[in-house]
C-alpha atoms as a PDB file:
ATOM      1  CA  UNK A   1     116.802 115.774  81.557  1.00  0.00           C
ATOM      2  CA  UNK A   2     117.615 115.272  85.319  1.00  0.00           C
ATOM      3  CA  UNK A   3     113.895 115.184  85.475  1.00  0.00           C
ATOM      4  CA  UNK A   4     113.516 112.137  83.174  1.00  0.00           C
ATOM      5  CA  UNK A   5     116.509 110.432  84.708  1.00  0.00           C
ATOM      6  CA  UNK A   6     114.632 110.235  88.273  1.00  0.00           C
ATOM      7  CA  UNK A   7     111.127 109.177  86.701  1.00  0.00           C
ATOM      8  CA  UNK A   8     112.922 106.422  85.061  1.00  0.00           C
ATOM      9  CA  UNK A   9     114.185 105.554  88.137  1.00  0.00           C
ATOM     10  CA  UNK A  10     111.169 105.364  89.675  1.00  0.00           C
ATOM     11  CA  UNK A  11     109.740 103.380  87.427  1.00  0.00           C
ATOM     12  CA  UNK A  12     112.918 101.161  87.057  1.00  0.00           C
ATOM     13  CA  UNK A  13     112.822  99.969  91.030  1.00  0.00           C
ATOM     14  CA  UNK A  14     108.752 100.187  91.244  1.00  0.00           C
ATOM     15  CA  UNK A  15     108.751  96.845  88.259  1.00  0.00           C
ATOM     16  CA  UNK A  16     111.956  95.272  90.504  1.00  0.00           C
ATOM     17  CA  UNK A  17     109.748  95.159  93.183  1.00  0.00           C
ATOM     18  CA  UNK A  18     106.371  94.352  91.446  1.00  0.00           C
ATOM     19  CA  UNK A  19     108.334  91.652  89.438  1.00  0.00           C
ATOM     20  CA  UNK A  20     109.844  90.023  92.303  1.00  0.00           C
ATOM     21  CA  UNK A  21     106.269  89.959  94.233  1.00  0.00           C
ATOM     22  CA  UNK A  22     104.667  88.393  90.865  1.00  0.00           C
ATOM     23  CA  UNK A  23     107.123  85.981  90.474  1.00  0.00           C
ATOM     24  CA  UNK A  24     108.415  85.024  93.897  1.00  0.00           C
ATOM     25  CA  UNK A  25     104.530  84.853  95.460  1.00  0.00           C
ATOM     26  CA  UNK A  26     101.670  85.086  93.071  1.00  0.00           C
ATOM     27  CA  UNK A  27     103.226  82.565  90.752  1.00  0.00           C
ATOM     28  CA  UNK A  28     103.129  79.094  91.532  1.00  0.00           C
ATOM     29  CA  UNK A  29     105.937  76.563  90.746  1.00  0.00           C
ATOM     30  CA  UNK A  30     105.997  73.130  89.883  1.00  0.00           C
ATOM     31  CA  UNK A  31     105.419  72.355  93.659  1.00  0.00           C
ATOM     32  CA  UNK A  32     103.563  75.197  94.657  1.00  0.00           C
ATOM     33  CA  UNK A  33     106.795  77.405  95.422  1.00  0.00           C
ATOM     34  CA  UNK A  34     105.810  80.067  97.869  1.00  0.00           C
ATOM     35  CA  UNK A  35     101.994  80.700  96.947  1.00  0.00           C
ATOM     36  CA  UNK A  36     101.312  77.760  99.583  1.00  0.00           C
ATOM     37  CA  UNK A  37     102.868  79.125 102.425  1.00  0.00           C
ATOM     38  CA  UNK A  38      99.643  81.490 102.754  1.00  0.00           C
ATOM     39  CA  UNK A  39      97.174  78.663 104.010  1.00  0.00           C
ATOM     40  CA  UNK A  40      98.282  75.361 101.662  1.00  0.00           C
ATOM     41  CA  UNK A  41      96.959  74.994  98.151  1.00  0.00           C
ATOM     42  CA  UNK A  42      93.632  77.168  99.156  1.00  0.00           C
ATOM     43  CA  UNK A  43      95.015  80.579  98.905  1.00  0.00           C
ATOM     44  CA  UNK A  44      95.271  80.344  95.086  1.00  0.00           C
ATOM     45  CA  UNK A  45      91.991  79.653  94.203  1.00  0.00           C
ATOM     46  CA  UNK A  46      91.352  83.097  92.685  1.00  0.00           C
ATOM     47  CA  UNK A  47      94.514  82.066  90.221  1.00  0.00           C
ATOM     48  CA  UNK A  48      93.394  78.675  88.997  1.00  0.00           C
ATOM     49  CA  UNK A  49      91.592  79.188  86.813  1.00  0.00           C
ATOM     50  CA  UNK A  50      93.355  79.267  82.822  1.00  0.00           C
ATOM     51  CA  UNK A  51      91.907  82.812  83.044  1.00  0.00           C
ATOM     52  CA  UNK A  52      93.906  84.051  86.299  1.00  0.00           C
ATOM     53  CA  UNK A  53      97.466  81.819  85.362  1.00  0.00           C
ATOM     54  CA  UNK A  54      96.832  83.677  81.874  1.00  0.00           C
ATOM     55  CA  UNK A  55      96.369  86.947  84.035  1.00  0.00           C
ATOM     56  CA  UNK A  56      99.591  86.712  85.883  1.00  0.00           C
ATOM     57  CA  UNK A  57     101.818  85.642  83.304  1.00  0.00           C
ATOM     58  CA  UNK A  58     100.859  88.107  81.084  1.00  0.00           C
ATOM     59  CA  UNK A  59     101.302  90.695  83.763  1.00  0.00           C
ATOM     60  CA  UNK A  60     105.207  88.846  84.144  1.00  0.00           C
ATOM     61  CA  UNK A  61     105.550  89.380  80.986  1.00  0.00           C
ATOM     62  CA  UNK A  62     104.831  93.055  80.520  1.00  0.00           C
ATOM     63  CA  UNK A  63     106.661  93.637  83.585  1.00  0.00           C
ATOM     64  CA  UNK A  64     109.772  92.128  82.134  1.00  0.00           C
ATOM     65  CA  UNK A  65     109.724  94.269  79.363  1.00  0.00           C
ATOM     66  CA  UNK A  66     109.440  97.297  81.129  1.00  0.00           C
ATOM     67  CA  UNK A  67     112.022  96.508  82.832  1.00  0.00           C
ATOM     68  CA  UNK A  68     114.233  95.591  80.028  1.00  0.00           C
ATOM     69  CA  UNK A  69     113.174  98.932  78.657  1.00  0.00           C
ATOM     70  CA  UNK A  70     114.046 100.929  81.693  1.00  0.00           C
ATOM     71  CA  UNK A  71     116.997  99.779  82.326  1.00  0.00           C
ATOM     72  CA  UNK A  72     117.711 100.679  78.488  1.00  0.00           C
ATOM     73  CA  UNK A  73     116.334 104.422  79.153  1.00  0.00           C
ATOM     74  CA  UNK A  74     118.432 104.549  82.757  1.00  0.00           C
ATOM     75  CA  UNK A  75     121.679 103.401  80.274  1.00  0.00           C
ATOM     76  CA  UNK A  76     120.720 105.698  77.125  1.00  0.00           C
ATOM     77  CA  UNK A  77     119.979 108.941  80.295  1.00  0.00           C
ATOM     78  CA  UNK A  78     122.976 108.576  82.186  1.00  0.00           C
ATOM     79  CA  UNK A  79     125.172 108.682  79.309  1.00  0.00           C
ATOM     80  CA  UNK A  80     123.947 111.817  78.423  1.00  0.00           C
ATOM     81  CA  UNK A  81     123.951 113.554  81.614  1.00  0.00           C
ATOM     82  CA  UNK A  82     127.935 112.558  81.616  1.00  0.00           C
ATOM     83  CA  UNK A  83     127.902 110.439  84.461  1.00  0.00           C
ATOM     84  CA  UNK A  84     130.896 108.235  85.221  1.00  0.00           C
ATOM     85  CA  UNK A  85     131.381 104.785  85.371  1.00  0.00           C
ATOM     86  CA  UNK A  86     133.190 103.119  87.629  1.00  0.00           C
ATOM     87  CA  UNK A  87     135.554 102.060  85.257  1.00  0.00           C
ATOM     88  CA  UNK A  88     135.764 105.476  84.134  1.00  0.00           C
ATOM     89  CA  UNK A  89     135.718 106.804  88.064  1.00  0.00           C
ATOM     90  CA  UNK A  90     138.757 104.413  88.223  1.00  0.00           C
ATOM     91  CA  UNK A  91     140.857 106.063  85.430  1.00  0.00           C
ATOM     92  CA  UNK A  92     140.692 109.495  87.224  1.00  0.00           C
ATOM     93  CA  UNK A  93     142.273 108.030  89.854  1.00  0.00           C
ATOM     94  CA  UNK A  94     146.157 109.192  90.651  1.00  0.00           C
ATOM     95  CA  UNK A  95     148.527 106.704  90.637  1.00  0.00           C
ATOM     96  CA  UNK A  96     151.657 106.837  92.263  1.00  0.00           C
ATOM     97  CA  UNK A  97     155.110 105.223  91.460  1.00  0.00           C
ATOM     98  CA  UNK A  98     155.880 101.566  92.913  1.00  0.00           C
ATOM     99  CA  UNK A  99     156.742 102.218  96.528  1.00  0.00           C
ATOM    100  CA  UNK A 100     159.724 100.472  97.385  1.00  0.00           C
ATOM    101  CA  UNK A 101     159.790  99.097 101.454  1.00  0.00           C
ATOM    102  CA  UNK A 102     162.606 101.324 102.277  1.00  0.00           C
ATOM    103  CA  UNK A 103     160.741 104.306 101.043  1.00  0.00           C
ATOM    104  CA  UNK A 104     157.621 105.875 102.428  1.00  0.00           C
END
């Protein structure tokens, strides 16, 4: 199981940082967004055509889901190996009577 746990989370941060590559530079905004810092409007040739926009949103689009489906797994995993949430970490913690400013 602990097995499973890391493979999802190597999958888990591999699409964060494919995702924010695809969206933050291969995708192009309404103003060209960061795609034209790599020579002006030239540098996306390869993606203008309907074929290549098709390409990459596609490719956002799968990558978004496996996301949303590792970060399901990571949930679903970590419940089962009994691992703590902070909330729960918080619980565990002792807590002491108020202390009054006479008394240390």
């Amino acid at each position: 199981m602990n097995i499973l746990y890391f493979a999802f989370q190597f999958v888990h941060y591999s699409v964060c940082i494919g995702l924010i590559i695809v969206v933050l530079l291969l995708q192009s905004g309404k103003s060209g967004g960061m795609a034209g810092i790599f020579g002006g409007g030239g540098s996306d040739q390869i993606f203008n055509a309907p074929s290549g926009m098709a390409f990459i949103k596609k490719l956002t689009v799968i990558m978004a889901c496996l996301f949303m489906f590792s970060s399901v797994m990571l949930t679903k995993l970590s419940t089962r190996m009994s691992m703590m949430s902070i909330a729960d970490q918080l619980s565990n913690i002792p807590v002491s009577g108020p202390v009054e400013p006479g008394n240390k």
